[in-house]
N, C-alpha and C. Protein backbone atom coordinates (compact mmCIF):
# COMPACT_ATOMS: atom_id res chain seq x y z
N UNK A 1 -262.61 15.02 64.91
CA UNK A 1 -261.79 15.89 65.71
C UNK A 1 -262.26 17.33 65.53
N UNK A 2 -262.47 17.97 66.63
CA UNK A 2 -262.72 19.67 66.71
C UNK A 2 -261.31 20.60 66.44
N UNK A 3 -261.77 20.91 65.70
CA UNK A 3 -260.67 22.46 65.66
C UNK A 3 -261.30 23.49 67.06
N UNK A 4 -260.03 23.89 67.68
CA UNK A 4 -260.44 24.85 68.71
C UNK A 4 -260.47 26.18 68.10
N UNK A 5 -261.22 27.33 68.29
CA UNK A 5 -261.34 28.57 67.86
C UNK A 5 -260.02 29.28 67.72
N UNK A 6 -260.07 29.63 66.57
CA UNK A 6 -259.08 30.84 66.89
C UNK A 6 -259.11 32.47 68.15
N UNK A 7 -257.42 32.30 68.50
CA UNK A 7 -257.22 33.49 69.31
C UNK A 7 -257.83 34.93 68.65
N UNK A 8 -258.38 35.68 68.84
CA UNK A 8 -258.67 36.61 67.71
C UNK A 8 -258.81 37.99 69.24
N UNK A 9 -258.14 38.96 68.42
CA UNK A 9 -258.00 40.03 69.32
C UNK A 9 -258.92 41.24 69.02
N UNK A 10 -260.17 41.85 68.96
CA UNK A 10 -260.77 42.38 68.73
C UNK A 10 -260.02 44.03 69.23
N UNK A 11 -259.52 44.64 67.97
CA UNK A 11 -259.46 46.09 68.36
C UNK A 11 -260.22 46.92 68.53
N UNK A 12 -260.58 48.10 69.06
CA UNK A 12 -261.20 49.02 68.74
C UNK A 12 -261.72 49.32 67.42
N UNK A 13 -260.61 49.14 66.17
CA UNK A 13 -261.85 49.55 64.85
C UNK A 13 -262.81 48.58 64.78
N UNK A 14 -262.68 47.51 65.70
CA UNK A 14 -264.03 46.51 65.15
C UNK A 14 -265.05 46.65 66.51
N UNK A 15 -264.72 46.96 67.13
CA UNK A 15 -265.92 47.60 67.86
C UNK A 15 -266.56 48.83 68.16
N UNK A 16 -266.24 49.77 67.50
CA UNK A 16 -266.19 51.18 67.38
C UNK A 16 -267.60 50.84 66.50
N UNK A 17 -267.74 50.22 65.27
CA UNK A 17 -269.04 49.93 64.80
C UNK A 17 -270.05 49.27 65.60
N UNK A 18 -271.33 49.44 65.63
CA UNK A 18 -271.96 48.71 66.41
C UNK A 18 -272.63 47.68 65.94
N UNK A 19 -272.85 47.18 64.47
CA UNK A 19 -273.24 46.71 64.23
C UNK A 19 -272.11 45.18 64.49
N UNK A 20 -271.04 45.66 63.59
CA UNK A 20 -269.65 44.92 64.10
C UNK A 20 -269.69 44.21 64.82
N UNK A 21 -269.66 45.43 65.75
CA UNK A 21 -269.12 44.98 67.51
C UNK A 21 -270.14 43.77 67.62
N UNK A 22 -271.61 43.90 67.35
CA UNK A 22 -272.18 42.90 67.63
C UNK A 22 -272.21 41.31 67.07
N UNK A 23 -271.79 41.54 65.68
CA UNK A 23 -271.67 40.10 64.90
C UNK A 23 -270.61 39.82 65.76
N UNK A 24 -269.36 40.25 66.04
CA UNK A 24 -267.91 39.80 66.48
C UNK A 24 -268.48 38.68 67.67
N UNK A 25 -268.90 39.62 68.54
CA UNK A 25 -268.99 39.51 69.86
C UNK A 25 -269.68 38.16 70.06
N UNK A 26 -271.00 38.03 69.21
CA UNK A 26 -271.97 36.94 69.41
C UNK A 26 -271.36 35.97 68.68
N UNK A 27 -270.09 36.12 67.58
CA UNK A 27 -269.36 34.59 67.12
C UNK A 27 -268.61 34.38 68.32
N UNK A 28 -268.23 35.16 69.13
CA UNK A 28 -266.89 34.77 69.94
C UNK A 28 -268.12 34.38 71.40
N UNK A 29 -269.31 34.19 71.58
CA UNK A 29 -270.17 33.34 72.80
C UNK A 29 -270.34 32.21 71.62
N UNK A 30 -270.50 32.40 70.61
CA UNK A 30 -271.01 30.83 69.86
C UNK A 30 -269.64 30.24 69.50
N UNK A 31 -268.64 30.49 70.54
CA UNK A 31 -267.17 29.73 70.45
C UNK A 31 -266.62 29.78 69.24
N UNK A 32 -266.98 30.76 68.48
CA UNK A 32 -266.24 30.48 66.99
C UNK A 32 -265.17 31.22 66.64
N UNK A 33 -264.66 31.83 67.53
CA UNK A 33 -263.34 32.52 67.87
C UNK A 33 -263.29 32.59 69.46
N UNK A 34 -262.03 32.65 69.58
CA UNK A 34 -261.88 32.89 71.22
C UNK A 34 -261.67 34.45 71.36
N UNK A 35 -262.18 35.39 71.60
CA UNK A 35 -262.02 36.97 71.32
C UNK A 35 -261.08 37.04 72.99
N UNK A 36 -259.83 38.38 72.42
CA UNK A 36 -259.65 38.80 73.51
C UNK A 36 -259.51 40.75 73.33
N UNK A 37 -259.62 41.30 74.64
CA UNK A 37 -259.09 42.69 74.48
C UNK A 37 -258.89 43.52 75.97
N UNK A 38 -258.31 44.51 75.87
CA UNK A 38 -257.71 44.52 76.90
C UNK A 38 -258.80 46.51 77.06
N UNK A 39 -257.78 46.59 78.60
CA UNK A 39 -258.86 47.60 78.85
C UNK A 39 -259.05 48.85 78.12
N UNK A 40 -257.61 48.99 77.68
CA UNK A 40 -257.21 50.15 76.93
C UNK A 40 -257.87 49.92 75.52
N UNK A 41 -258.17 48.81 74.93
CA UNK A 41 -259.04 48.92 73.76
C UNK A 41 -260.28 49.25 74.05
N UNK A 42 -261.06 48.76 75.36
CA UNK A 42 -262.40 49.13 75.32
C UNK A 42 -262.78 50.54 75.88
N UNK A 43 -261.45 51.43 76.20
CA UNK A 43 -261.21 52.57 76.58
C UNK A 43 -261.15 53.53 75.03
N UNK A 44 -260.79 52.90 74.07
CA UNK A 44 -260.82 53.63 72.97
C UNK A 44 -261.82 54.01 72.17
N UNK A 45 -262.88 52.33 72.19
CA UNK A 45 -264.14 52.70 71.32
C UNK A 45 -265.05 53.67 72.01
N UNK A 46 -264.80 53.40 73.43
CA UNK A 46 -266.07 53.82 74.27
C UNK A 46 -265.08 55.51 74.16
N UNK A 47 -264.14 56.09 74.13
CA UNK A 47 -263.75 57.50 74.09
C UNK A 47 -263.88 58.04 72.33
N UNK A 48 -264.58 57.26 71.43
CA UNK A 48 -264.35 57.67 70.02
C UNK A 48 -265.89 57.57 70.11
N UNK A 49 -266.69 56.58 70.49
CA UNK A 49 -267.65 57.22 69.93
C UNK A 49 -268.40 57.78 70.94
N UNK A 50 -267.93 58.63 72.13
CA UNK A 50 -268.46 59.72 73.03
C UNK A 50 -268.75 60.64 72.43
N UNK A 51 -267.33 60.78 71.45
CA UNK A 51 -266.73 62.01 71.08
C UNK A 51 -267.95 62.54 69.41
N UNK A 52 -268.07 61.17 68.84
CA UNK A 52 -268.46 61.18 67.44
C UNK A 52 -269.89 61.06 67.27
N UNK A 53 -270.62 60.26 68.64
CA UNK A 53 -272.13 60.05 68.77
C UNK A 53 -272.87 60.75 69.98
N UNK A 54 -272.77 62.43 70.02
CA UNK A 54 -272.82 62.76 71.34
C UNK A 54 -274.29 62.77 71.71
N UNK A 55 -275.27 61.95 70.76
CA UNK A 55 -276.33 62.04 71.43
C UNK A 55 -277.06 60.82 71.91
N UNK A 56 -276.13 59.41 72.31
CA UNK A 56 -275.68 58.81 73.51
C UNK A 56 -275.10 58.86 74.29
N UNK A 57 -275.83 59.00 75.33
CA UNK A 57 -275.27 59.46 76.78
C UNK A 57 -274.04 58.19 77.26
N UNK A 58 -272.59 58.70 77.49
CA UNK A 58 -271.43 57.49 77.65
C UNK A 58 -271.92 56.65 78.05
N UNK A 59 -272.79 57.00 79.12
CA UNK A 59 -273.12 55.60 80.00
C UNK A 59 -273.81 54.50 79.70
N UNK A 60 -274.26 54.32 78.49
CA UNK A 60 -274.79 53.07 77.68
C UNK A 60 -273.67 52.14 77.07
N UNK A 61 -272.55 53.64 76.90
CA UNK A 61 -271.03 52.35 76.00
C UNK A 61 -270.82 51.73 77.71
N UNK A 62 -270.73 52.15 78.51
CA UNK A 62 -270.07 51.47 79.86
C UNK A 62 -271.02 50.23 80.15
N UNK A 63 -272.27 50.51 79.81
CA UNK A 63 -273.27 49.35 80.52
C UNK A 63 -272.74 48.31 78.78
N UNK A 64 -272.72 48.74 77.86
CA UNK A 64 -272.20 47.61 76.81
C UNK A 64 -270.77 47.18 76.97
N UNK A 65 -270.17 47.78 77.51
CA UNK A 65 -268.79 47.02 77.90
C UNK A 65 -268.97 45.98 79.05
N UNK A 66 -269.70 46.25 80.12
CA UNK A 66 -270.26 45.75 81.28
C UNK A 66 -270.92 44.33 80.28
N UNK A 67 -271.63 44.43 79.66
CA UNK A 67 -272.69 43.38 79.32
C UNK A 67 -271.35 42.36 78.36
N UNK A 68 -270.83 42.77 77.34
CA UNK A 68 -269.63 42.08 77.13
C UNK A 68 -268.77 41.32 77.84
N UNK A 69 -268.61 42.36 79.07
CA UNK A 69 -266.95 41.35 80.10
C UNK A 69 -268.18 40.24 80.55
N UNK A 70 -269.46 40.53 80.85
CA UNK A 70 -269.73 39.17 81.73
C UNK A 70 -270.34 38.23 80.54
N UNK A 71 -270.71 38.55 79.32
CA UNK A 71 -270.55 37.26 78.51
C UNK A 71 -269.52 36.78 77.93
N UNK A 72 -268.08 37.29 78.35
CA UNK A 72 -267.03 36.54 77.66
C UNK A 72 -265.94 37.27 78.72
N UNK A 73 -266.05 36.61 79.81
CA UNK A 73 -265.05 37.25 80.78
C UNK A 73 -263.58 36.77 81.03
N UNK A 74 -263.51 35.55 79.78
CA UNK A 74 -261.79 35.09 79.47
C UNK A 74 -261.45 35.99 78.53
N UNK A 75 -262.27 36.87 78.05
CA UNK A 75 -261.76 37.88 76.94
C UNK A 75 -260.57 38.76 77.48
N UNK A 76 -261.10 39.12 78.85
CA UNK A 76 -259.70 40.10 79.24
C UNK A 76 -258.51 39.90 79.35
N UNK A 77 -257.74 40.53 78.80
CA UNK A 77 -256.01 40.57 79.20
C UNK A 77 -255.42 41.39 79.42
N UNK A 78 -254.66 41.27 80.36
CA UNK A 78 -253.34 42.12 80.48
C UNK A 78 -251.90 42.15 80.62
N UNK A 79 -251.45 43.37 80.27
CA UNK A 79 -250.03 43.36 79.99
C UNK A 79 -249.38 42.92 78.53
């Protein structure tokens, strides 16, 4: 019998790291958590580290949020 993944809600402090963000992300495509987060979290990492790494231009966190929703696009929720 399979155990199904755990629900696991990825906040902002765990993707605010990038290294993080990346282990998280690639357990939750290798089904080993079911990751979810909503827009306002990916509104937070991507406004913290604008603010903290200004010599990435935002528009790389947007194309990594982009590359995220379409490898795990049951991740989103709302409300």
């Amino acid at each position: 019998m399979a155990l199904e993944p755990c629900v696991v809600v990825l906040d902002a402090c765990v993707l605010y790291p990038f290294h993080l963000k990346n282990i998280v992300v690639q357990v939750a495509v290798d089904r080993l958590i079911d990751a979810r987060w909503m827009d306002v979290i990916h509104d937070e990492w991507i406004r913290s580290l604008a603010a903290n790494v200004s010599a990435i231009p935002i528009g790389r966190f947007h194309v990594t949020r982009r590359l995220m929703e379409a490898a795990l696009p049951q991740a989103a929720v709302a409300g």
